[in-house]
N, C-alpha and C. Protein backbone atom coordinates (compact mmCIF):
# COMPACT_ATOMS: atom_id res chain seq x y z
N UNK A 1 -28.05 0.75 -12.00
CA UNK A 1 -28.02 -0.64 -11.61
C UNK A 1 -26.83 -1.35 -12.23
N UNK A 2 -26.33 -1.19 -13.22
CA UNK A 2 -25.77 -1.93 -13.96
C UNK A 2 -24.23 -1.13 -13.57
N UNK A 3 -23.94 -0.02 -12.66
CA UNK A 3 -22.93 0.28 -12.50
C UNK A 3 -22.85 -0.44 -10.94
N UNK A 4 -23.51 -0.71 -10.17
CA UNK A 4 -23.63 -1.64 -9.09
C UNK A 4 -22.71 -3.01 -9.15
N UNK A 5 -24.14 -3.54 -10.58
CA UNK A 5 -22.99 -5.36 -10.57
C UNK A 5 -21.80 -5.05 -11.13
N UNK A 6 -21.24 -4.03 -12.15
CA UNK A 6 -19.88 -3.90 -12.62
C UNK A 6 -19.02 -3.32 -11.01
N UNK A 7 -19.30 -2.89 -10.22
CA UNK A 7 -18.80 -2.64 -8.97
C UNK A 7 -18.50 -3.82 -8.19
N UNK A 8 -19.67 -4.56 -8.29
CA UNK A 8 -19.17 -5.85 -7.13
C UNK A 8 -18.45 -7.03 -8.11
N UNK A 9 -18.58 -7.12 -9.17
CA UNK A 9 -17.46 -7.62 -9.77
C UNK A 9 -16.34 -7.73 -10.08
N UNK A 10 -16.22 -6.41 -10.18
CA UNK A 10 -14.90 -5.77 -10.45
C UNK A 10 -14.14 -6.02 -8.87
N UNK A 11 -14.90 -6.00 -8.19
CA UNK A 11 -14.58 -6.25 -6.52
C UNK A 11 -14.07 -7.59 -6.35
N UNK A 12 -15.44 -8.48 -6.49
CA UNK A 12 -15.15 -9.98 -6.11
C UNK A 12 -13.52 -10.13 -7.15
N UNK A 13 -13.58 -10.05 -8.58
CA UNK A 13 -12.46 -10.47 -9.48
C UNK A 13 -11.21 -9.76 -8.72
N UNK A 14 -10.82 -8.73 -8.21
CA UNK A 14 -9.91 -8.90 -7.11
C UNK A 14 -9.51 -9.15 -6.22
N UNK A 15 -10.79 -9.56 -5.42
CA UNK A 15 -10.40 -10.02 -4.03
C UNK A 15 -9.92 -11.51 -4.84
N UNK A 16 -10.62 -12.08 -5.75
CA UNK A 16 -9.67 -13.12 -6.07
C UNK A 16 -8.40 -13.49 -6.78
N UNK A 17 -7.97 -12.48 -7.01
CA UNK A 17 -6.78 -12.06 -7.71
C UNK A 17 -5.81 -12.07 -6.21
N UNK A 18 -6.26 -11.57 -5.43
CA UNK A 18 -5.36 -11.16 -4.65
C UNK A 18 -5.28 -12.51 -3.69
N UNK A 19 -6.27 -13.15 -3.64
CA UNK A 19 -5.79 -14.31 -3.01
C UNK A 19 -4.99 -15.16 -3.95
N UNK A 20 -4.68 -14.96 -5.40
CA UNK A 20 -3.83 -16.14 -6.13
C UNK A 20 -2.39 -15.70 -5.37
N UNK A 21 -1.53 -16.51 -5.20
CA UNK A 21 -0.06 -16.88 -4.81
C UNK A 21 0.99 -17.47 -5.55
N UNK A 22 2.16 -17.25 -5.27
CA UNK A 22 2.96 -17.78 -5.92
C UNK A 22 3.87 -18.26 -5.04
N UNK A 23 3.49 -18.20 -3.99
CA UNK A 23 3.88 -18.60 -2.68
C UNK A 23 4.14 -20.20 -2.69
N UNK A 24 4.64 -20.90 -1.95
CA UNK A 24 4.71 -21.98 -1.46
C UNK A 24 4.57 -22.61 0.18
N UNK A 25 2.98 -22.68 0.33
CA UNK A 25 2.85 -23.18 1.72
C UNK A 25 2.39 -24.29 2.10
N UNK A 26 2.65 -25.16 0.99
CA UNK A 26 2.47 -26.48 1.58
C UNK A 26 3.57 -27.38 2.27
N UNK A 27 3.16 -27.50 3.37
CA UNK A 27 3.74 -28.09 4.84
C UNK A 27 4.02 -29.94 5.00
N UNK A 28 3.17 -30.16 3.58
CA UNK A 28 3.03 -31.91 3.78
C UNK A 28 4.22 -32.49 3.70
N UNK A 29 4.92 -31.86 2.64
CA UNK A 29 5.86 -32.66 2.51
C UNK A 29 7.25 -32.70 3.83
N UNK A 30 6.83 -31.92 4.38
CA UNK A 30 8.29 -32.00 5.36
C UNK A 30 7.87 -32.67 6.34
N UNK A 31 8.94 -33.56 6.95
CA UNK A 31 9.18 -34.33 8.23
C UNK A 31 8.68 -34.09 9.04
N UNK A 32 7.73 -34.79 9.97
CA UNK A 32 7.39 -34.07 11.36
C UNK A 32 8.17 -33.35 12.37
N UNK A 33 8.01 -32.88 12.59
CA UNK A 33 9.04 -31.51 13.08
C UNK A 33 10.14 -30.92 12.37
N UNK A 34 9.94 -31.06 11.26
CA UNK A 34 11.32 -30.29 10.09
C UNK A 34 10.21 -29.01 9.81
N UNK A 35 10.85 -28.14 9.89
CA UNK A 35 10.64 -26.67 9.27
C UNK A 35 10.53 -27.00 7.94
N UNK A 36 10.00 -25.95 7.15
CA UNK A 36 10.33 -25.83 5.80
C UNK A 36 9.80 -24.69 4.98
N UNK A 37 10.66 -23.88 4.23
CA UNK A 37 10.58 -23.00 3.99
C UNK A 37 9.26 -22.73 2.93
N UNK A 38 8.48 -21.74 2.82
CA UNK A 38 7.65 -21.77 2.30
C UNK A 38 6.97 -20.80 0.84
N UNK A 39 8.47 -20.32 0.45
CA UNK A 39 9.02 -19.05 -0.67
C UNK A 39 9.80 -19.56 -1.40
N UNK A 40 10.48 -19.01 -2.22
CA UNK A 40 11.97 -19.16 -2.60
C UNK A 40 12.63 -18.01 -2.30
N UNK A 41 12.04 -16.76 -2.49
CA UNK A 41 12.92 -15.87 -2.03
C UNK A 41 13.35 -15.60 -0.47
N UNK A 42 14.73 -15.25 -0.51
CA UNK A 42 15.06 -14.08 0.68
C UNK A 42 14.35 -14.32 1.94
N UNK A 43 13.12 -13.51 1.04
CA UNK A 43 12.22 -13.10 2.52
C UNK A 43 11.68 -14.17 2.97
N UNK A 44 12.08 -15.24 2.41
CA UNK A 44 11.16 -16.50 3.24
C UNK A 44 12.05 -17.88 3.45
N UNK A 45 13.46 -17.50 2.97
CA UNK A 45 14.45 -18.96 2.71
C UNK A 45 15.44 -18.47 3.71
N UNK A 46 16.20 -17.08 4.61
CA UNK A 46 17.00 -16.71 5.51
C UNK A 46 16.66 -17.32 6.84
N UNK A 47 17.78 -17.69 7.83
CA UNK A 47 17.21 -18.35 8.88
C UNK A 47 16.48 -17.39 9.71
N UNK A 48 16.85 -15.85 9.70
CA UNK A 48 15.69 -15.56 10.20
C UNK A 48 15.03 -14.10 9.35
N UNK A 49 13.67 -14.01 9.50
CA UNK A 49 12.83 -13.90 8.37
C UNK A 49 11.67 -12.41 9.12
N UNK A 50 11.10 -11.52 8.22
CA UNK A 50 10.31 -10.49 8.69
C UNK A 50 9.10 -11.51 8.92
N UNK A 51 8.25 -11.33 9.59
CA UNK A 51 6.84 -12.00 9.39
C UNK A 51 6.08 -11.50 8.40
N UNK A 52 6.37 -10.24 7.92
CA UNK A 52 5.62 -10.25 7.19
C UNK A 52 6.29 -10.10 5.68
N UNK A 53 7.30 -10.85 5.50
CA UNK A 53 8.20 -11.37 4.37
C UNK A 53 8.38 -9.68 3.24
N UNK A 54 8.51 -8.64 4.09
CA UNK A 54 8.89 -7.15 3.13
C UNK A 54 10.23 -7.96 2.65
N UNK A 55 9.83 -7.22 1.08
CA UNK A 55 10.92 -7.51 0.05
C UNK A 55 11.98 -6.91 0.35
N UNK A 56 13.31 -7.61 0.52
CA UNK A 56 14.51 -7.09 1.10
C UNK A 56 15.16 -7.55 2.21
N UNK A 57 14.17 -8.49 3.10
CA UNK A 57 14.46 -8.63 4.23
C UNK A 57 14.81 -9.93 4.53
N UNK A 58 15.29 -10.49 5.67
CA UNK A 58 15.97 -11.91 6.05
C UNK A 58 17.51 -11.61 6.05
N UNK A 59 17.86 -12.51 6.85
CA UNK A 59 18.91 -12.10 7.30
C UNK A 59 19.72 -13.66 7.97
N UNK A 60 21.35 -13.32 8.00
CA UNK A 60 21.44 -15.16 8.48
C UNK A 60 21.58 -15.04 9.97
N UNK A 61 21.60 -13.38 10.50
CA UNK A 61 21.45 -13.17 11.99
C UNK A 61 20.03 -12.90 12.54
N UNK A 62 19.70 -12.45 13.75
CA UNK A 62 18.53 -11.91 14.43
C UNK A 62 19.11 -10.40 14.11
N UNK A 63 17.63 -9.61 13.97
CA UNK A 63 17.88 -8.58 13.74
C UNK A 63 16.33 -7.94 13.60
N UNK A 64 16.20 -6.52 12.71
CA UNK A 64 14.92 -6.14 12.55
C UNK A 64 14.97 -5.90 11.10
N UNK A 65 13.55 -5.89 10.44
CA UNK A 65 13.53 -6.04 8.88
C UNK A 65 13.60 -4.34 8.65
N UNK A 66 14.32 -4.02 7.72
CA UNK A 66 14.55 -2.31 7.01
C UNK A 66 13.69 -1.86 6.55
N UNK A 67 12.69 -2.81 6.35
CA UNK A 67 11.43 -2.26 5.49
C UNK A 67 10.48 -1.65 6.64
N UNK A 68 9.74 -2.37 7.53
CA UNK A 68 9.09 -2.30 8.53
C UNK A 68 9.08 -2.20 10.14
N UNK A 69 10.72 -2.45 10.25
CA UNK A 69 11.09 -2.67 11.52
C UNK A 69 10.92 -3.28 12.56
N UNK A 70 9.87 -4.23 12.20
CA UNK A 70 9.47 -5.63 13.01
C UNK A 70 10.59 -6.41 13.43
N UNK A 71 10.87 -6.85 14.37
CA UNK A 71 11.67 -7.65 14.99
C UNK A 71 11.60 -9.33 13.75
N UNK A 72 12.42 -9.95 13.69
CA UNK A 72 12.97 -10.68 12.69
C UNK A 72 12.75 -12.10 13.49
N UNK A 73 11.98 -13.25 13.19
CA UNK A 73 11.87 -14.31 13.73
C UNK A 73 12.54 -15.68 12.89
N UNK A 74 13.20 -16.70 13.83
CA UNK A 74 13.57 -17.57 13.54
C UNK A 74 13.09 -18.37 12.81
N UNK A 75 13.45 -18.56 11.12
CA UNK A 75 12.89 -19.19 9.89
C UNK A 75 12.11 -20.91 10.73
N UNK A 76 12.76 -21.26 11.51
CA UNK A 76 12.15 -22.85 11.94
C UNK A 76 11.17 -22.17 12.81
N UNK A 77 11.07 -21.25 13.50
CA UNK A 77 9.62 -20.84 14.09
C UNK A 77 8.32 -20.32 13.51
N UNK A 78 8.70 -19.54 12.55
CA UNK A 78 8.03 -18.85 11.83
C UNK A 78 7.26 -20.30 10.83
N UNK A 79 7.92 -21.36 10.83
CA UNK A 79 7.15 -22.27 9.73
C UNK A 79 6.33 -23.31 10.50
N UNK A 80 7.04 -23.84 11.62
CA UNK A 80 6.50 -24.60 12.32
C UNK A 80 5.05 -24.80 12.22
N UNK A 81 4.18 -26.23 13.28
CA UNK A 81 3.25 -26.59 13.06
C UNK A 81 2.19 -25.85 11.99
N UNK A 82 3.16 -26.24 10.46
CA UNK A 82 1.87 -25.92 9.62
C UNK A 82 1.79 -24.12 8.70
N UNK A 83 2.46 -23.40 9.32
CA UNK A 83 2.06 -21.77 9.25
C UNK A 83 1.58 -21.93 7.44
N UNK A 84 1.05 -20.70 7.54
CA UNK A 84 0.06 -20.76 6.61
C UNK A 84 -0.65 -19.28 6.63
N UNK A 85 -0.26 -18.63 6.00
CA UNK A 85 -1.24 -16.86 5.55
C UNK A 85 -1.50 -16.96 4.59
């Protein structure tokens, strides 16, 4: 029993770990219809950006990210109304 609750604890304490961020996605402060970047790094400050921000990637052209090979989306699209993961 007692290896049970040390199981789902040990569980829950990472799933909340893993939701902490160091991210920056708050959207309030920018202008209605101003983009705004939502990182500091690279992967989230290049005009255009992996979606799924692999370390390394962004770029000041269109292109595909080296990490994953996802096609590379336009930093003002990718932020627009709000975005938020």
């Amino acid at each position: 029993m007692k290896k049970i609750i040390f199981s789902i604890l040990t569980i829950a304490t990472l799933g909340l770990a893993a939701c902490g961020s160091d991210h920056q996605h708050d959207q309030g402060n920018a202008a209605p219809g101003e983009a705004k970047a939502h990182g500091s790094s690279k992967e989230y400050t290049s005009a255009y950006i992996c979606p799924m921000h692999c370390e390394g990637s962004g770029s000041d052209q269109a292109g595909t990210c080296p990490a994953c090979g996802m096609d590379y989306v336009a930093q003002a699209e990718h932020v627009k109304d709000g975005h938020n993961h």
